[in-house]
N, C-alpha and C. Protein backbone atom coordinates (compact mmCIF):
# COMPACT_ATOMS: atom_id res chain seq x y z
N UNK A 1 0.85 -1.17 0.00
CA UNK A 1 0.00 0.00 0.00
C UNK A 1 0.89 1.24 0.00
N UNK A 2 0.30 2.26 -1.05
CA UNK A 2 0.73 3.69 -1.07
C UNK A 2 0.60 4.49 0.79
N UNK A 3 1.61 5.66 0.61
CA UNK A 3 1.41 6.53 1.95
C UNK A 3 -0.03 6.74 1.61
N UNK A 4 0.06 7.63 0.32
CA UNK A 4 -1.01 8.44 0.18
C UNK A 4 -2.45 7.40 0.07
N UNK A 5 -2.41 5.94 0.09
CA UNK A 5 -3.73 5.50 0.16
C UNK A 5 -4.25 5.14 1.69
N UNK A 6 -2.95 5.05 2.12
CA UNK A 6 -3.50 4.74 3.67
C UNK A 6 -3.84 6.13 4.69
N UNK A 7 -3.21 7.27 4.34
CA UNK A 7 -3.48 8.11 4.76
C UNK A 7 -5.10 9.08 4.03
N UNK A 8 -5.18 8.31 3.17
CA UNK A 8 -6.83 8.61 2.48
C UNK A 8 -7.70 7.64 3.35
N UNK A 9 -7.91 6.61 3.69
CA UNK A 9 -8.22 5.58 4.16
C UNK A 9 -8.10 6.14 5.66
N UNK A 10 -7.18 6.57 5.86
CA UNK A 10 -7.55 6.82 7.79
C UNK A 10 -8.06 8.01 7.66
N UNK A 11 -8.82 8.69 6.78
CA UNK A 11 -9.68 10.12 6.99
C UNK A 11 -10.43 9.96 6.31
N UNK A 12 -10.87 8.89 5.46
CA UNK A 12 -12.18 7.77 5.09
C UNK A 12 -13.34 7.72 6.83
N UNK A 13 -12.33 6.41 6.84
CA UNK A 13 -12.78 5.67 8.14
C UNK A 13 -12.96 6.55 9.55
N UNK A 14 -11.63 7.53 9.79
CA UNK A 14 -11.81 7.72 10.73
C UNK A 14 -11.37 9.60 10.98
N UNK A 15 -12.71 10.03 10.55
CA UNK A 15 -12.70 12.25 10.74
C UNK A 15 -11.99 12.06 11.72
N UNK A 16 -10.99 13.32 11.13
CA UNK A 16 -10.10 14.32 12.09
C UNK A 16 -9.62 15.62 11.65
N UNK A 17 -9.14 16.28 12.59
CA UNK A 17 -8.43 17.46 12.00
C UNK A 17 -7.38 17.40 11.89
N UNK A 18 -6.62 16.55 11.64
CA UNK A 18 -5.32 16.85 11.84
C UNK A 18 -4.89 16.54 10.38
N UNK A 19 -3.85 17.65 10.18
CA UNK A 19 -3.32 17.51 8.87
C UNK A 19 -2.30 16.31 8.45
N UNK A 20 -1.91 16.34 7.37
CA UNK A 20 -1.56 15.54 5.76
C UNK A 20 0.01 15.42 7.08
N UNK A 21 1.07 16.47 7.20
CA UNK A 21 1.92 16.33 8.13
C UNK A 21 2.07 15.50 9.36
N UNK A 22 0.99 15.73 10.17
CA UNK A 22 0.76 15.30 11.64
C UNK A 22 0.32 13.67 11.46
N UNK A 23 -0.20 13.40 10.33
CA UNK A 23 -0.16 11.72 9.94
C UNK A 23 0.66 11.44 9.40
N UNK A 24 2.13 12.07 8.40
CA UNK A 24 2.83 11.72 8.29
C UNK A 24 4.05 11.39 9.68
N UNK A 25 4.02 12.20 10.51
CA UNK A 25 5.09 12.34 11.36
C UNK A 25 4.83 10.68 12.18
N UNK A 26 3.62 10.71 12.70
CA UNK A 26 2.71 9.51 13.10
C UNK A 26 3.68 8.28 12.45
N UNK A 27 3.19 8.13 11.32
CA UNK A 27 3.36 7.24 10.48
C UNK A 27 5.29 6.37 10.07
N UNK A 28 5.72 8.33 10.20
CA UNK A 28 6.65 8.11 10.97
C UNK A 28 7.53 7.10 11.42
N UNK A 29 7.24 7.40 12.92
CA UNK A 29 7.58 7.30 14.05
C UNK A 29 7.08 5.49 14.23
N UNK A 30 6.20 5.12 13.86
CA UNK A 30 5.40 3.76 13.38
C UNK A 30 6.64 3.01 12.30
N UNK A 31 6.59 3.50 11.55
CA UNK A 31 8.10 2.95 10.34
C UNK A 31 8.86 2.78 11.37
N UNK A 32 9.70 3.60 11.79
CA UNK A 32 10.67 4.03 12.56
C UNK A 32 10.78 2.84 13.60
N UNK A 33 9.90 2.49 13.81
CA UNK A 33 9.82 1.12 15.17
C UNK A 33 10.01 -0.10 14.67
N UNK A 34 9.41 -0.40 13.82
CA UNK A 34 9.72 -1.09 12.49
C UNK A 34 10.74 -1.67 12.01
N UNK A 35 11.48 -0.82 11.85
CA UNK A 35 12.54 -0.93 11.00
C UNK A 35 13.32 -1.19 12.25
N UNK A 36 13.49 -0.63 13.42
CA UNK A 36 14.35 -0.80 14.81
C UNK A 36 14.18 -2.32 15.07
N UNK A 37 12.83 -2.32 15.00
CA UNK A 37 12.59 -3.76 16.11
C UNK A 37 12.04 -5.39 15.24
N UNK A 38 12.52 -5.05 14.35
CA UNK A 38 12.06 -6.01 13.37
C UNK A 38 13.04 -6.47 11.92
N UNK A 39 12.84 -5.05 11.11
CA UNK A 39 13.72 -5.60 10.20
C UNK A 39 15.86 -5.15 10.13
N UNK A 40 15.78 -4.26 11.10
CA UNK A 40 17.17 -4.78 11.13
C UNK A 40 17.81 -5.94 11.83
N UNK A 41 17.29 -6.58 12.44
CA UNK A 41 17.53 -8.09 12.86
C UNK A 41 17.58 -8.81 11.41
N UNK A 42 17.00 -8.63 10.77
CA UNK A 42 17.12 -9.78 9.27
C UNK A 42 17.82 -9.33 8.04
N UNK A 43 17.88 -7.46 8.38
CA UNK A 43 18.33 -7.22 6.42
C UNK A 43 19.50 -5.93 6.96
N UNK A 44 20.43 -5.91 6.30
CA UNK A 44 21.51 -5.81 6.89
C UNK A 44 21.76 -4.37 6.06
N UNK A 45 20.38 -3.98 5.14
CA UNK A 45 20.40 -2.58 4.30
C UNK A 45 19.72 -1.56 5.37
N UNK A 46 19.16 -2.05 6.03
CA UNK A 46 18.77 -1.48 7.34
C UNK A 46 19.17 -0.27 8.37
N UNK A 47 20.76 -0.54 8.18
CA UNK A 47 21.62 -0.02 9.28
C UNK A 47 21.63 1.17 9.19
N UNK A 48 21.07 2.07 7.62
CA UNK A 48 21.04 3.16 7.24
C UNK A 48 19.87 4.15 8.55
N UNK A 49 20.23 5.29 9.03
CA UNK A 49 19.30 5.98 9.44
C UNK A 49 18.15 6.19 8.80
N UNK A 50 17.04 5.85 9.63
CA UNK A 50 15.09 6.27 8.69
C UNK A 50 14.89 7.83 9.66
N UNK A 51 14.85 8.54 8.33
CA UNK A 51 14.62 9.82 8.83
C UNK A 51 12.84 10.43 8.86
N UNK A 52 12.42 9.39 8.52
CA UNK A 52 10.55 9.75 8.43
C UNK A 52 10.38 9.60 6.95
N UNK A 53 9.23 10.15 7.05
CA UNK A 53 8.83 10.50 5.48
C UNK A 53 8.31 12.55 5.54
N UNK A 54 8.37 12.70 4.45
CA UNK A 54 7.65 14.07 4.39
C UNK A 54 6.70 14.31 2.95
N UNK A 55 6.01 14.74 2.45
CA UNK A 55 4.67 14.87 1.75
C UNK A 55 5.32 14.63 0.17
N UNK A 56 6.47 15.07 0.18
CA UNK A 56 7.64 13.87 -0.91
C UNK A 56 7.15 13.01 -1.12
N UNK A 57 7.27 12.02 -0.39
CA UNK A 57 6.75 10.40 0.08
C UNK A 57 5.69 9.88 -0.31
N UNK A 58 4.67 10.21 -0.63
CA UNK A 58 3.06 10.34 -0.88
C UNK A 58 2.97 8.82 -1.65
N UNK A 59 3.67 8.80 -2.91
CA UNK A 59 3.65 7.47 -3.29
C UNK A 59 4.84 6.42 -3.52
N UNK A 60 5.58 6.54 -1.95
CA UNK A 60 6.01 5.44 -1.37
C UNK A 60 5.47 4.30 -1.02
N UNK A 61 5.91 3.18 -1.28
CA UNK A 61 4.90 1.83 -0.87
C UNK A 61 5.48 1.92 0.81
N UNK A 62 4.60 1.39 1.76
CA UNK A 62 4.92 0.81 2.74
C UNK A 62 5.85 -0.32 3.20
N UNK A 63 6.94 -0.30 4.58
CA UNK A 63 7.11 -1.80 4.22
C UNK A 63 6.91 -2.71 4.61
N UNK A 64 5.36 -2.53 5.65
CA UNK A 64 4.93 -3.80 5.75
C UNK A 64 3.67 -4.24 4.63
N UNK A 65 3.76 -5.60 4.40
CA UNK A 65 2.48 -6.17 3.41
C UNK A 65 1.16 -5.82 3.75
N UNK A 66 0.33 -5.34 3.05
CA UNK A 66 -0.81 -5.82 2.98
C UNK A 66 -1.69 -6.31 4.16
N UNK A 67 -1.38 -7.46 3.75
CA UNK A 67 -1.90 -8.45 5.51
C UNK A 67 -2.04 -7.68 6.69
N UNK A 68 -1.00 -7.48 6.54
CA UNK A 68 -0.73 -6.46 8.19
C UNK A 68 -0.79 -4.83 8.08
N UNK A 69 -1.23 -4.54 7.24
CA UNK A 69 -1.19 -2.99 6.99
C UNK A 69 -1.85 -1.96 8.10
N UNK A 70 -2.73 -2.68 8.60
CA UNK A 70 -4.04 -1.80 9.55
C UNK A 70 -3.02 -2.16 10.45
N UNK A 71 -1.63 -2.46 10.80
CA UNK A 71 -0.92 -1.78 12.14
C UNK A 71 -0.31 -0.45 11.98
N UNK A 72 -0.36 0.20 10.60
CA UNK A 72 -0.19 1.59 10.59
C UNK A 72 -1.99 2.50 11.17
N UNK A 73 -2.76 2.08 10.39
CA UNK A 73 -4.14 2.69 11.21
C UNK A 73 -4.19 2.62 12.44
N UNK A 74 -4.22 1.67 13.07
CA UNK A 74 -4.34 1.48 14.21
C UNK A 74 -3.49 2.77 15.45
N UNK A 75 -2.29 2.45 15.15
CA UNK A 75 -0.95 3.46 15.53
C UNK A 75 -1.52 4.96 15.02
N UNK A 76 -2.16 5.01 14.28
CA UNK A 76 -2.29 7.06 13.70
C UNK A 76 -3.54 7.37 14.58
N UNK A 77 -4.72 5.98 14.46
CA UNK A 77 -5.78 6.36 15.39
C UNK A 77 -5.65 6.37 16.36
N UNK A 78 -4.45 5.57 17.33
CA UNK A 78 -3.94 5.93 18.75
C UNK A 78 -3.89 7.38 18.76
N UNK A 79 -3.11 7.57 18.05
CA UNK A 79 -2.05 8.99 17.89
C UNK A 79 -3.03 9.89 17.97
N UNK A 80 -4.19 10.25 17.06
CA UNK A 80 -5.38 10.84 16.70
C UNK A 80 -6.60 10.61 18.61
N UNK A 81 -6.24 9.56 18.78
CA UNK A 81 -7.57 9.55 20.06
C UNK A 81 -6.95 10.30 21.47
N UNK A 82 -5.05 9.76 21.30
CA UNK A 82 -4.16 10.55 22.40
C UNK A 82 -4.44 11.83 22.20
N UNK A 83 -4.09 12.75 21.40
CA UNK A 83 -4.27 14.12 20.89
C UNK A 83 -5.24 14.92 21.31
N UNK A 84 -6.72 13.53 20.93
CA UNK A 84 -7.80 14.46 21.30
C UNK A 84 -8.06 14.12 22.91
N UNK A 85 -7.17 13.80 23.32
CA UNK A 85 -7.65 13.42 25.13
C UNK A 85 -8.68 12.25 25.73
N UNK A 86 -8.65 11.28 24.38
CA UNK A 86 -9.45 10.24 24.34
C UNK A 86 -8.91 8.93 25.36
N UNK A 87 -9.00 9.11 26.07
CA UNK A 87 -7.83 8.14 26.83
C UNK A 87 -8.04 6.04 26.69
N UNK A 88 -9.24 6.14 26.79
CA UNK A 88 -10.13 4.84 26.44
C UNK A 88 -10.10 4.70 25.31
N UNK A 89 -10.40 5.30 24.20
CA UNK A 89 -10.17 5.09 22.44
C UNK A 89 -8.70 4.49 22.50
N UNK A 90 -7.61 5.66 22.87
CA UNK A 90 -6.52 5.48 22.96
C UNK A 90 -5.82 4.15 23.18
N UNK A 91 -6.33 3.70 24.40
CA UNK A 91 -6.17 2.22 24.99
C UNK A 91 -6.60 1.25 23.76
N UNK A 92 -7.83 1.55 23.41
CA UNK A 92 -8.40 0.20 22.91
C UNK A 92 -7.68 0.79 21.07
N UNK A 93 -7.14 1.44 20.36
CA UNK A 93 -6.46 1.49 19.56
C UNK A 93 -5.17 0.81 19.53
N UNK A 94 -4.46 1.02 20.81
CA UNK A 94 -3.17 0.51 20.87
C UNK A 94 -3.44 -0.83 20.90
N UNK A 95 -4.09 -0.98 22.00
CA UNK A 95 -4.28 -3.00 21.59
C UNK A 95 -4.11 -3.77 20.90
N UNK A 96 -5.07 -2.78 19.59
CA UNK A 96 -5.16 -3.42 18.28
C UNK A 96 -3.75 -3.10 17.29
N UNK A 97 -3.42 -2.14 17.58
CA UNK A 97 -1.73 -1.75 17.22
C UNK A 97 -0.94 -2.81 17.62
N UNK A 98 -0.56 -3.15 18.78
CA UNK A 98 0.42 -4.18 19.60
C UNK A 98 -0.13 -5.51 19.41
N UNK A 99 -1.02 -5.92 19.24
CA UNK A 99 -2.05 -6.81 18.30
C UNK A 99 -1.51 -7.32 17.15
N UNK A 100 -1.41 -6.27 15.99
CA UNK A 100 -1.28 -6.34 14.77
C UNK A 100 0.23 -6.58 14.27
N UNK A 101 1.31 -5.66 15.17
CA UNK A 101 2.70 -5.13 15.34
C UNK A 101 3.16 -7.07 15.61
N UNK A 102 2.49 -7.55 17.11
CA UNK A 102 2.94 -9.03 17.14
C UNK A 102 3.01 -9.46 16.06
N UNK A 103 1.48 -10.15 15.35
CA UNK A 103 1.23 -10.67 14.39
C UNK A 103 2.38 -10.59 12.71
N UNK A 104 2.65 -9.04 12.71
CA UNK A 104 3.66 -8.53 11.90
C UNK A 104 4.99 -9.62 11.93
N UNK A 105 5.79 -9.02 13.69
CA UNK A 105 7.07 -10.02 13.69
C UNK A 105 6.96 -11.08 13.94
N UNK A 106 5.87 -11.80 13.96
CA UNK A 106 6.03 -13.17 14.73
C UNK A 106 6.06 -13.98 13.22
N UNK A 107 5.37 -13.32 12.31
CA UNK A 107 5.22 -13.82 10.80
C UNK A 107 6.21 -13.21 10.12
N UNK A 108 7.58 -12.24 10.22
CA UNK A 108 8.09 -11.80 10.00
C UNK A 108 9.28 -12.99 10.59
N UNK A 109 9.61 -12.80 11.18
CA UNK A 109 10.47 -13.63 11.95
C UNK A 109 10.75 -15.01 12.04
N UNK A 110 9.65 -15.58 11.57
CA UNK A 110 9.03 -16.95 10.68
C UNK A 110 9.65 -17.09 9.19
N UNK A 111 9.28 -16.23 8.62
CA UNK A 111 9.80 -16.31 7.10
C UNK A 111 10.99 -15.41 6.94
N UNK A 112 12.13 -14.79 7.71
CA UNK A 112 13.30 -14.22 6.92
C UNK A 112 14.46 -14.62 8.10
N UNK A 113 15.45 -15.13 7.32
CA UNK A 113 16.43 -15.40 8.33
C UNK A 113 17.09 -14.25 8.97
N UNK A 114 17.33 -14.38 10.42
CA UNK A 114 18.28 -13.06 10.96
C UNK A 114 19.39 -12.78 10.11
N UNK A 115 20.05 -11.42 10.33
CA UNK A 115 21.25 -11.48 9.98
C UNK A 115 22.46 -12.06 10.48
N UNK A 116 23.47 -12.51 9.86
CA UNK A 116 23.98 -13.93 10.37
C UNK A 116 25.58 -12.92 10.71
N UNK A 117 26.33 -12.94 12.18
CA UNK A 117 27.11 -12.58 12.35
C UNK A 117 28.44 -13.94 12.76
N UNK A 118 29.99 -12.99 12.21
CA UNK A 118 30.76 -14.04 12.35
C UNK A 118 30.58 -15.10 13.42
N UNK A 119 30.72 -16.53 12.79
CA UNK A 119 30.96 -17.77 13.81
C UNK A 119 32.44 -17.95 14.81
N UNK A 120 32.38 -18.23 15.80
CA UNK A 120 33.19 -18.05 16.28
C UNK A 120 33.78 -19.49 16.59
N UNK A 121 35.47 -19.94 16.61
CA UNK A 121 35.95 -21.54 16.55
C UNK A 121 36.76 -21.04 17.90
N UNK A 122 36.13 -22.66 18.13
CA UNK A 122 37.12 -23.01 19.28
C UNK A 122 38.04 -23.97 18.66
């Protein structure tokens, strides 16, 4: 999925005010965890600093699949229910975030081998 379709799609589904920016930064910060806690353990192109995205970006693909895509929604509608002082939305968003995020590495982690560091001889 495109930035720009998922960020159409979370102001589909779910009114807000918050601008084209403030879901990018979100979205972000969501990559950003991502890439920390998941795929630099397996891909070794990784090591590069992720500096965000900015409205540049628009039709960047994502890099998680499909399947798992609604762990970026989930994470912006946290972001979106925190903001508005929603504290209970908030909760029950993240759930489904940390929910989805498992599901991500546990199937992630399943199908790509770590990155493999020197063996060491005795």
């Amino acid at each position: 999925m495109k930035i720009i379709d998922l960020l159409t799609e979370i102001d589909e589904q779910k009114p807000n005010t918050y601008t084209q920016a403030d879901k990018l930064r979100w979205l972000s910060v969501c990559e950003g965890k991502i890439i920390d806690s998941v795929l630099r353990k397996h891909i070794p192109v990784y090591s590069e600093e992720f500096n965000g995205y900015t409205a540049a970006d628009l039709s960047t693909e994502l890099l998680v699949p499909d399947t798992y895509v609604d762990l970026y929604k989930y994470y912006i509608y946290a972001m979106i229910d925190a903001t508005n002082g929603e504290t209970k939305r908030y909760e029950g968003s993240m759930q489904l975030y940390n929910m989805m995020l498992k599901d991500y590495t546990d199937w992630y982690n399943r199908t790509h081998m770590p990155v493999q560091v020197g063996r060491m001889r005795w």
